[in-house]
PDB file of N, CA and C in Angstrom:
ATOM      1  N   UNK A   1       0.845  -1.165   0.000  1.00  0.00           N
ATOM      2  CA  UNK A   1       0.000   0.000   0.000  1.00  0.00           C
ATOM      3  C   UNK A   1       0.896   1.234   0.000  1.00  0.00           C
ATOM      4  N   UNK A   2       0.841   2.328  -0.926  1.00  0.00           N
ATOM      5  CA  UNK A   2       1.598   3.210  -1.262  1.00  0.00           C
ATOM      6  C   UNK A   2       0.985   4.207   0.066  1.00  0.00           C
ATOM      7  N   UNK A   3       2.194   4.943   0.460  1.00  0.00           N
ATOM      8  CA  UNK A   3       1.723   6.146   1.234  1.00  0.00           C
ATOM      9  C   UNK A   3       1.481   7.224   0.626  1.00  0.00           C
ATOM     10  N   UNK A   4       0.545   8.023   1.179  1.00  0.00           N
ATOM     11  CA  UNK A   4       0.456   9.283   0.729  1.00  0.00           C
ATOM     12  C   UNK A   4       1.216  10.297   1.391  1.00  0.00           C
ATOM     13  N   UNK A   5       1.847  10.038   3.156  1.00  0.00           N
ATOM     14  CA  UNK A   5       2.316  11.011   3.890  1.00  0.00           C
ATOM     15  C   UNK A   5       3.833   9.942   4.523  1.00  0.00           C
ATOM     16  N   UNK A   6       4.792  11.061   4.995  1.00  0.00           N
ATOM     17  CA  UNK A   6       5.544  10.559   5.698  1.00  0.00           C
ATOM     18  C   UNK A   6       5.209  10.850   7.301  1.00  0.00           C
ATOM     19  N   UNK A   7       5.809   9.655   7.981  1.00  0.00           N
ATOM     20  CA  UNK A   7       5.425   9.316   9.748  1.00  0.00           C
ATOM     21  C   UNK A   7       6.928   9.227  10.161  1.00  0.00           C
ATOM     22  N   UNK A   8       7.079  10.011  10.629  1.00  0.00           N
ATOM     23  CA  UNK A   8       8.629  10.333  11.875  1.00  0.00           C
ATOM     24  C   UNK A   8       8.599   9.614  13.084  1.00  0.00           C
ATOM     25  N   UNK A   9      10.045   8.769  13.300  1.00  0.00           N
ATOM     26  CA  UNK A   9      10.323   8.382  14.211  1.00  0.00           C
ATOM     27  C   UNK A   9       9.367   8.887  15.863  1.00  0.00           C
ATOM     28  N   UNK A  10      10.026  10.436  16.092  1.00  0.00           N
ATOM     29  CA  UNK A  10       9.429  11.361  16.677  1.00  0.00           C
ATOM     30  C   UNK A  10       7.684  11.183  16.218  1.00  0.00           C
ATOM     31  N   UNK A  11       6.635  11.494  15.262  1.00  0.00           N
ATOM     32  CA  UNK A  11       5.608  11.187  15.033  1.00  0.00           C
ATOM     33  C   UNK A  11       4.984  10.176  15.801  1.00  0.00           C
ATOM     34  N   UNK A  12       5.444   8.965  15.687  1.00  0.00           N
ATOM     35  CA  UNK A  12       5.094   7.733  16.264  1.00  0.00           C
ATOM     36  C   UNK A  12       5.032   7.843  17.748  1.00  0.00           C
ATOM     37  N   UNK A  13       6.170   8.236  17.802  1.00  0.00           N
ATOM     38  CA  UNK A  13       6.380   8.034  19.635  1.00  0.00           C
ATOM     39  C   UNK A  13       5.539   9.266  20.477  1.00  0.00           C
ATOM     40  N   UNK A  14       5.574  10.438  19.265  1.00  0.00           N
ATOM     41  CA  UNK A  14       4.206  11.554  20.256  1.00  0.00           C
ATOM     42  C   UNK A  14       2.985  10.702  20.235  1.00  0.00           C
ATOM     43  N   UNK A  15       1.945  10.629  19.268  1.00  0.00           N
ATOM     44  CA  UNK A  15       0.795   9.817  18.682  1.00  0.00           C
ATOM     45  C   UNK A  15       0.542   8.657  19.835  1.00  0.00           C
ATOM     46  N   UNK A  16       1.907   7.818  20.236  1.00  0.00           N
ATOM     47  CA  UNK A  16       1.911   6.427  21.293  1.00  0.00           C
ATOM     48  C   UNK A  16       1.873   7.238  22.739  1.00  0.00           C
ATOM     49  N   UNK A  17       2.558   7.857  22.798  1.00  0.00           N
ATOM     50  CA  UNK A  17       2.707   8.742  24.205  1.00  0.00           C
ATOM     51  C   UNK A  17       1.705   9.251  24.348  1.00  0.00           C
ATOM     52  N   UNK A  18       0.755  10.035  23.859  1.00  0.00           N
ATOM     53  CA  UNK A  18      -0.513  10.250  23.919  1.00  0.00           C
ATOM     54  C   UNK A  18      -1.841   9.805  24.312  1.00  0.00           C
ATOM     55  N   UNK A  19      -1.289   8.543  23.296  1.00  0.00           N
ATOM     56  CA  UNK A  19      -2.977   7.406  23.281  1.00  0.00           C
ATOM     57  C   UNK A  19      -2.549   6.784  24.244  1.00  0.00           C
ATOM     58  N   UNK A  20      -1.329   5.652  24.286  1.00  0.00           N
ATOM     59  CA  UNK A  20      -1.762   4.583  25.131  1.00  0.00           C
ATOM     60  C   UNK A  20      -1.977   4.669  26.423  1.00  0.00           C
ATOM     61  N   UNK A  21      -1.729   5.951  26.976  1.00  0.00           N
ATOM     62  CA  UNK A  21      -1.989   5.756  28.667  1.00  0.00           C
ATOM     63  C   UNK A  21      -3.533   5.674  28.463  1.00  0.00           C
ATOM     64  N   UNK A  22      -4.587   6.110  27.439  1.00  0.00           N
ATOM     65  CA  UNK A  22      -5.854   6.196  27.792  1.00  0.00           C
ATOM     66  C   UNK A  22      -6.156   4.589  27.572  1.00  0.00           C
ATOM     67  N   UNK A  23      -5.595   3.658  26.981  1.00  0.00           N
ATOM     68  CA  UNK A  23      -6.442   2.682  26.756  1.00  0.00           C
ATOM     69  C   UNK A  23      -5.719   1.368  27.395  1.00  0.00           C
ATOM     70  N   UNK A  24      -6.941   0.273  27.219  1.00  0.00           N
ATOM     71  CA  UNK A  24      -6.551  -0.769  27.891  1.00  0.00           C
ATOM     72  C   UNK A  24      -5.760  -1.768  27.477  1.00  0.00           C
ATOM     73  N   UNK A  25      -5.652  -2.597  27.946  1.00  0.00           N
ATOM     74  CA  UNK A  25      -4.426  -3.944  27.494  1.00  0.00           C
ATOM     75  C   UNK A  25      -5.027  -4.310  25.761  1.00  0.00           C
ATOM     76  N   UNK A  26      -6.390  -4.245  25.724  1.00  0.00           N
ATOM     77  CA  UNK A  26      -6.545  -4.714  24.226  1.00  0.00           C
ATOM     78  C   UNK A  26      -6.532  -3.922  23.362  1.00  0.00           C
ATOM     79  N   UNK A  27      -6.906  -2.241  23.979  1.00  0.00           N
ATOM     80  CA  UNK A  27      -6.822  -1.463  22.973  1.00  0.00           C
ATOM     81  C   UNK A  27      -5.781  -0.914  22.400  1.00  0.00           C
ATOM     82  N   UNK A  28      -4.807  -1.275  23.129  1.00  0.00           N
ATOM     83  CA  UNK A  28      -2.935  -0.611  22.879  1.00  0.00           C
ATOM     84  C   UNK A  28      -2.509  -2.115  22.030  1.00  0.00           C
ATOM     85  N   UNK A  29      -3.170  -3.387  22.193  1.00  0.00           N
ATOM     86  CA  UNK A  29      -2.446  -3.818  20.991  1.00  0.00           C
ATOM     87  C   UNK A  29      -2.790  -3.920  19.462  1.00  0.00           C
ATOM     88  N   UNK A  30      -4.748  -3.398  19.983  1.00  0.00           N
ATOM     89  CA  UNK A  30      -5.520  -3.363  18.400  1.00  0.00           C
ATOM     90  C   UNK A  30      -4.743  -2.131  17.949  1.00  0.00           C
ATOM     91  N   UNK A  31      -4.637  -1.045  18.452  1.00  0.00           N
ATOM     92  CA  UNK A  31      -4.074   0.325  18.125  1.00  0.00           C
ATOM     93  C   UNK A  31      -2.734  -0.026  17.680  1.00  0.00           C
ATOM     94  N   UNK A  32      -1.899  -0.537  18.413  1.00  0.00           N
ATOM     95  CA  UNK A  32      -0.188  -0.245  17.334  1.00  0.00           C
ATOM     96  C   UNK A  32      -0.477  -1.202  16.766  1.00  0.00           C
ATOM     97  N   UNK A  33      -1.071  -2.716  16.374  1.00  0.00           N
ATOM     98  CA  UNK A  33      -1.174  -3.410  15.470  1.00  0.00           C
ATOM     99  C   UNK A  33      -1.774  -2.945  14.206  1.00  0.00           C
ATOM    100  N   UNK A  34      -2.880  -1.762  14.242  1.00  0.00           N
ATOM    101  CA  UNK A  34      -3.230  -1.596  13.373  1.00  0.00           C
ATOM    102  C   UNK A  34      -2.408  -0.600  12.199  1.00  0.00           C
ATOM    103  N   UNK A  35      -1.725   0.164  13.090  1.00  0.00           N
ATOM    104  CA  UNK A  35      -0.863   1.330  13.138  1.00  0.00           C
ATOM    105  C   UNK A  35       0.482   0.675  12.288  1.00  0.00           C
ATOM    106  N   UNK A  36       1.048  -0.688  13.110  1.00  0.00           N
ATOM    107  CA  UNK A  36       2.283  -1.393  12.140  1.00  0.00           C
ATOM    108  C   UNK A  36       1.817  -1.912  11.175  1.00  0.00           C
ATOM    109  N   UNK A  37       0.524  -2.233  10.518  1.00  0.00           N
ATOM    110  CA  UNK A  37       0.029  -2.508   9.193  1.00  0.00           C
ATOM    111  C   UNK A  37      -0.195  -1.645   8.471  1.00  0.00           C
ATOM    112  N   UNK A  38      -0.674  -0.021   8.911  1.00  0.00           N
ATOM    113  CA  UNK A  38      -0.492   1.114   8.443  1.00  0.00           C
ATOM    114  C   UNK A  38       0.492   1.376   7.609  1.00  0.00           C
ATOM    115  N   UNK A  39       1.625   1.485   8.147  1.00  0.00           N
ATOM    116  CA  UNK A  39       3.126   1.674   8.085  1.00  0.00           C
ATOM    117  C   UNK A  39       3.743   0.582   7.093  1.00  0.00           C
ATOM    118  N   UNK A  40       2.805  -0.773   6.893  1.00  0.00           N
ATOM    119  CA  UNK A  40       3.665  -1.737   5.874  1.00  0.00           C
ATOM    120  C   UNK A  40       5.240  -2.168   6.613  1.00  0.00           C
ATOM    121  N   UNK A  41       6.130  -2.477   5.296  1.00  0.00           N
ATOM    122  CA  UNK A  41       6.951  -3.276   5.643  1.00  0.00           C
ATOM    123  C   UNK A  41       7.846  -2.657   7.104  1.00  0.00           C
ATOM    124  N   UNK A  42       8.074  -3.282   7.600  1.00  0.00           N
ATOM    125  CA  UNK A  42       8.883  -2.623   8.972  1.00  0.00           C
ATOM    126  C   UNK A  42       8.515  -1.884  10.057  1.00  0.00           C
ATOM    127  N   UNK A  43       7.127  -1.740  10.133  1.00  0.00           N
ATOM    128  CA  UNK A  43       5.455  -1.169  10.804  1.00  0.00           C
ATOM    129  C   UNK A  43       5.583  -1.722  12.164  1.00  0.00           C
ATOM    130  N   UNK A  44       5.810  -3.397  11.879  1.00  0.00           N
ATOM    131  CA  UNK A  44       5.688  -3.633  13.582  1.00  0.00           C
ATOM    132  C   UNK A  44       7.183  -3.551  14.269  1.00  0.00           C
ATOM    133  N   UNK A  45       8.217  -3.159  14.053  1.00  0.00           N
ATOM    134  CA  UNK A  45       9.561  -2.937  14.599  1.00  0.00           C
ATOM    135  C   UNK A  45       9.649  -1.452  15.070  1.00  0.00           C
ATOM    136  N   UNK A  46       9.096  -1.026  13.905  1.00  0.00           N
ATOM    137  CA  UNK A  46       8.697   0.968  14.328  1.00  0.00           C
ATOM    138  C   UNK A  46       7.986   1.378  15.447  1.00  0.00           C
ATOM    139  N   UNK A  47       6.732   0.459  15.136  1.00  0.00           N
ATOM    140  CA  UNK A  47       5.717   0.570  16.498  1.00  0.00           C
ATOM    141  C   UNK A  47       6.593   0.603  17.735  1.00  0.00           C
ATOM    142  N   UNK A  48       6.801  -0.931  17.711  1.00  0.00           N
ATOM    143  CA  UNK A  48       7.320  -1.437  18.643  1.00  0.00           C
ATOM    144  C   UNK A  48       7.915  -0.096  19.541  1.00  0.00           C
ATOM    145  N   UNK A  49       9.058  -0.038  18.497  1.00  0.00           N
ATOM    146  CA  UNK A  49      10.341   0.830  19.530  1.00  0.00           C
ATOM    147  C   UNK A  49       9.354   2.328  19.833  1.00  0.00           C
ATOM    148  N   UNK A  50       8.577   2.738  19.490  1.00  0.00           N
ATOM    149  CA  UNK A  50       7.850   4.185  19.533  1.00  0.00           C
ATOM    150  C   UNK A  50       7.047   3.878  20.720  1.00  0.00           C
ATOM    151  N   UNK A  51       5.913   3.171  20.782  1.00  0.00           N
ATOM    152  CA  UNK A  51       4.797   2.714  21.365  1.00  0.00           C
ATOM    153  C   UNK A  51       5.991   2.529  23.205  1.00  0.00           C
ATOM    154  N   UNK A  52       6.713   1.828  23.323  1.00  0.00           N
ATOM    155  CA  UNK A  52       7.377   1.106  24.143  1.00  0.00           C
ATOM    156  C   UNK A  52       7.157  -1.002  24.084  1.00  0.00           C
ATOM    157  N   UNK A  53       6.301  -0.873  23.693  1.00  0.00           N
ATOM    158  CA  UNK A  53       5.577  -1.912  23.904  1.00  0.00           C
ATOM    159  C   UNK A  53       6.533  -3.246  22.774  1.00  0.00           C
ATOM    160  N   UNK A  54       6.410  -4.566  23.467  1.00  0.00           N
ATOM    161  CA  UNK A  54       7.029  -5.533  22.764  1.00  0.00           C
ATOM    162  C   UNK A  54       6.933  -5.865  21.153  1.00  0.00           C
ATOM    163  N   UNK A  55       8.070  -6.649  20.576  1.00  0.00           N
ATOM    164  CA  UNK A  55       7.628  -6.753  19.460  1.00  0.00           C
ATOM    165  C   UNK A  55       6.299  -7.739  19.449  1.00  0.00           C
ATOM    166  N   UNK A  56       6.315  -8.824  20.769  1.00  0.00           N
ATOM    167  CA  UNK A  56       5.089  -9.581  20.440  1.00  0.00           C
ATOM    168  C   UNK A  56       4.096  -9.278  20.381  1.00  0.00           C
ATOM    169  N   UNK A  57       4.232  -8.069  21.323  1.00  0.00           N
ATOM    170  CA  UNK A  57       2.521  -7.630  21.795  1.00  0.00           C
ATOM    171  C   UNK A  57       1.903  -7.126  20.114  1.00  0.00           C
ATOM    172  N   UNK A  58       2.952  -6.108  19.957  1.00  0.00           N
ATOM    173  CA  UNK A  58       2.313  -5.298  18.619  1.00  0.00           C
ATOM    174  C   UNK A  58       2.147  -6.844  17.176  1.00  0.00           C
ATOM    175  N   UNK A  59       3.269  -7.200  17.108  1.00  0.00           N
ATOM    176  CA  UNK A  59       2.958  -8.416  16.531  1.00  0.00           C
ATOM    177  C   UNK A  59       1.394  -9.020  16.273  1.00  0.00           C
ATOM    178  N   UNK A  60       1.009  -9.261  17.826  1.00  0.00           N
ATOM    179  CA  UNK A  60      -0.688 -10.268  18.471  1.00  0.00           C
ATOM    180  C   UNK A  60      -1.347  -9.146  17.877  1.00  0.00           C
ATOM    181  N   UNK A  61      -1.071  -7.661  18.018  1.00  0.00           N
ATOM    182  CA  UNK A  61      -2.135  -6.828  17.677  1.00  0.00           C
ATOM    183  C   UNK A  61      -2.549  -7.014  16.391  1.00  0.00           C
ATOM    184  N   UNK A  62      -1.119  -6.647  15.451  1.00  0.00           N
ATOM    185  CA  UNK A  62      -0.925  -6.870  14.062  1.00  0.00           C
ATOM    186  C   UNK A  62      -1.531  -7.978  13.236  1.00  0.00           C
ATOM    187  N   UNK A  63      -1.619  -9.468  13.878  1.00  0.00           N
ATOM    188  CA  UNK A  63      -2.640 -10.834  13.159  1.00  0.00           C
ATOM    189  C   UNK A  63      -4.101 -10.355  13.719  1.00  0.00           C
ATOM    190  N   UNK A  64      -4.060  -9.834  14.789  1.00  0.00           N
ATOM    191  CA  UNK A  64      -5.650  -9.758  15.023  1.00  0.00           C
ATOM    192  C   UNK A  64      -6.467  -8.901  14.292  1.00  0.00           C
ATOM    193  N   UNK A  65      -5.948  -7.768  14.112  1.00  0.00           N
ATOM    194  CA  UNK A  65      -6.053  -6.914  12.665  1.00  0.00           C
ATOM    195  C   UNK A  65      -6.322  -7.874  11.460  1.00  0.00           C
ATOM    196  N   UNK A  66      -5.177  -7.991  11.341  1.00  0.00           N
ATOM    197  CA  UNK A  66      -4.874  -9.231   9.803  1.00  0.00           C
ATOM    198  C   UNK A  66      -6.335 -10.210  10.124  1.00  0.00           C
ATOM    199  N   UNK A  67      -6.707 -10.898  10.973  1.00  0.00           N
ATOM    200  CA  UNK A  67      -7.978 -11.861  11.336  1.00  0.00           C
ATOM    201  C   UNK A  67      -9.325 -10.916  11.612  1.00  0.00           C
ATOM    202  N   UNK A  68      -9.368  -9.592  11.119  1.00  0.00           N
ATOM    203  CA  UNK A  68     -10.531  -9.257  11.438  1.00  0.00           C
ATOM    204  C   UNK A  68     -11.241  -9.226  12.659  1.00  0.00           C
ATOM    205  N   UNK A  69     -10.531  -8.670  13.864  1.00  0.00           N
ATOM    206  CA  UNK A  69     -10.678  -8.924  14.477  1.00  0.00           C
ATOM    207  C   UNK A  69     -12.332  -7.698  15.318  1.00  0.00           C
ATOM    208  N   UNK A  70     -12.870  -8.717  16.456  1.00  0.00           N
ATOM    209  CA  UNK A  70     -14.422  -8.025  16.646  1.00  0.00           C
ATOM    210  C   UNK A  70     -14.079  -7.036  17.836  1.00  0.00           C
ATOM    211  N   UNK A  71     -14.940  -6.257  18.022  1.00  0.00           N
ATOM    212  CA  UNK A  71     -15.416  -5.778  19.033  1.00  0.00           C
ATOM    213  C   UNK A  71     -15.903  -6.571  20.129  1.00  0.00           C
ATOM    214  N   UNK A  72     -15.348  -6.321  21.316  1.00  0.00           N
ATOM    215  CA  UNK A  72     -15.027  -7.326  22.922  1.00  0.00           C
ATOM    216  C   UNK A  72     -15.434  -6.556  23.965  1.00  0.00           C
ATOM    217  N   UNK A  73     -15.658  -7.443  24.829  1.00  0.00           N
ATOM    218  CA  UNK A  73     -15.907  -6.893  26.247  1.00  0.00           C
ATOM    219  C   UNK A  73     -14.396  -6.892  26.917  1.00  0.00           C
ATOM    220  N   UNK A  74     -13.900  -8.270  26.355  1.00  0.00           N
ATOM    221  CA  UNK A  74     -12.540  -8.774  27.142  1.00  0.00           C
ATOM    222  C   UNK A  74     -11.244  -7.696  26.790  1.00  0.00           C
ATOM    223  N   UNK A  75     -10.939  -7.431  27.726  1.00  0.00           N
ATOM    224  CA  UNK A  75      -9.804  -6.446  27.567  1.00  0.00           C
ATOM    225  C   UNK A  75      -8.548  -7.161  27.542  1.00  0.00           C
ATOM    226  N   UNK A  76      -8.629  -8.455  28.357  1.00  0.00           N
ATOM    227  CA  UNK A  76      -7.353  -9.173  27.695  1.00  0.00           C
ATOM    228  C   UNK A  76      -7.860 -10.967  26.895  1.00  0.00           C
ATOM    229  N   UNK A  77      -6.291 -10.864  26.267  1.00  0.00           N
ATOM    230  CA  UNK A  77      -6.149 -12.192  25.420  1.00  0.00           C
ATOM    231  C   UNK A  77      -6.904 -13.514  26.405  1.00  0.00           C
ATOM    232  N   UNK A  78      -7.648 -14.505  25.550  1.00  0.00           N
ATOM    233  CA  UNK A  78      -7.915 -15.754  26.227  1.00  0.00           C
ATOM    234  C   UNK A  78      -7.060 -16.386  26.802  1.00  0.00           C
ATOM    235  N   UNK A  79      -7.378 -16.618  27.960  1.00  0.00           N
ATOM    236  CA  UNK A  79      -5.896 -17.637  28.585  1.00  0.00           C
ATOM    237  C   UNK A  79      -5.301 -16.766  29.464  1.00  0.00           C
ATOM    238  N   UNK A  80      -5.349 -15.075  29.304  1.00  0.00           N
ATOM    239  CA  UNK A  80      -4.395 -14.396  29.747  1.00  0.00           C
ATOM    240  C   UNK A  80      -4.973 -14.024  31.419  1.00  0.00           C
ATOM    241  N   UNK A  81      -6.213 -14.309  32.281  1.00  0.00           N
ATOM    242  CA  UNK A  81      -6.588 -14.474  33.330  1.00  0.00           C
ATOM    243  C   UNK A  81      -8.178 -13.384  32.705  1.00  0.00           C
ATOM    244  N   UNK A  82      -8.931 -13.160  34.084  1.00  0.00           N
ATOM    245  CA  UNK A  82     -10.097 -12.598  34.172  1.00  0.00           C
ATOM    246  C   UNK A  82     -10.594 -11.466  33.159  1.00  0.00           C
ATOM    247  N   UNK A  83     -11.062 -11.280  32.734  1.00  0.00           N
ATOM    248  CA  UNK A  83     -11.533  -9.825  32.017  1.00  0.00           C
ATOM    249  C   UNK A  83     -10.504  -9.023  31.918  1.00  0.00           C
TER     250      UNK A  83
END
């Protein structure tokens, strides 16, 4: 997917510094997952280092994106304990 704009190192990491304190465990990985598919090749390594957050996490975000992923009550992954 061709870009229309360029996204700065700096860009990323204001944009992450911003959002993720407001949201929860699922919404910080739907958000930079969606964000490193945004971005194309090298999207989830960028995230990653901007966001703070692991390459796995953004990774899980990144297939759940890729899988279409729904609208939840659950704020975290199955398996990962209570709501």
């Amino acid at each position: 997917m061709p870009s229309c704009f360029t996204v700065t190192d700096e860009d990323l990491s204001y944009f992450f510094g911003e959002v993720l304190p407001h949201l929860d465990e699922r919404q910080r990985r739907i958000t930079t997952g969606a964000a490193a598919r945004a971005l194309g090749h090298g999207g989830v390594k960028a995230v990653a280092v901007a966001s703070g957050l692991s390459l796995s996490t953004v990774q899980n975000g990144a297939l759940a994106v890729d899988s279409g992923i729904e609208p939840s009550d659950r704020v975290r992954a199955p398996g990962a304990g209570e709501n």
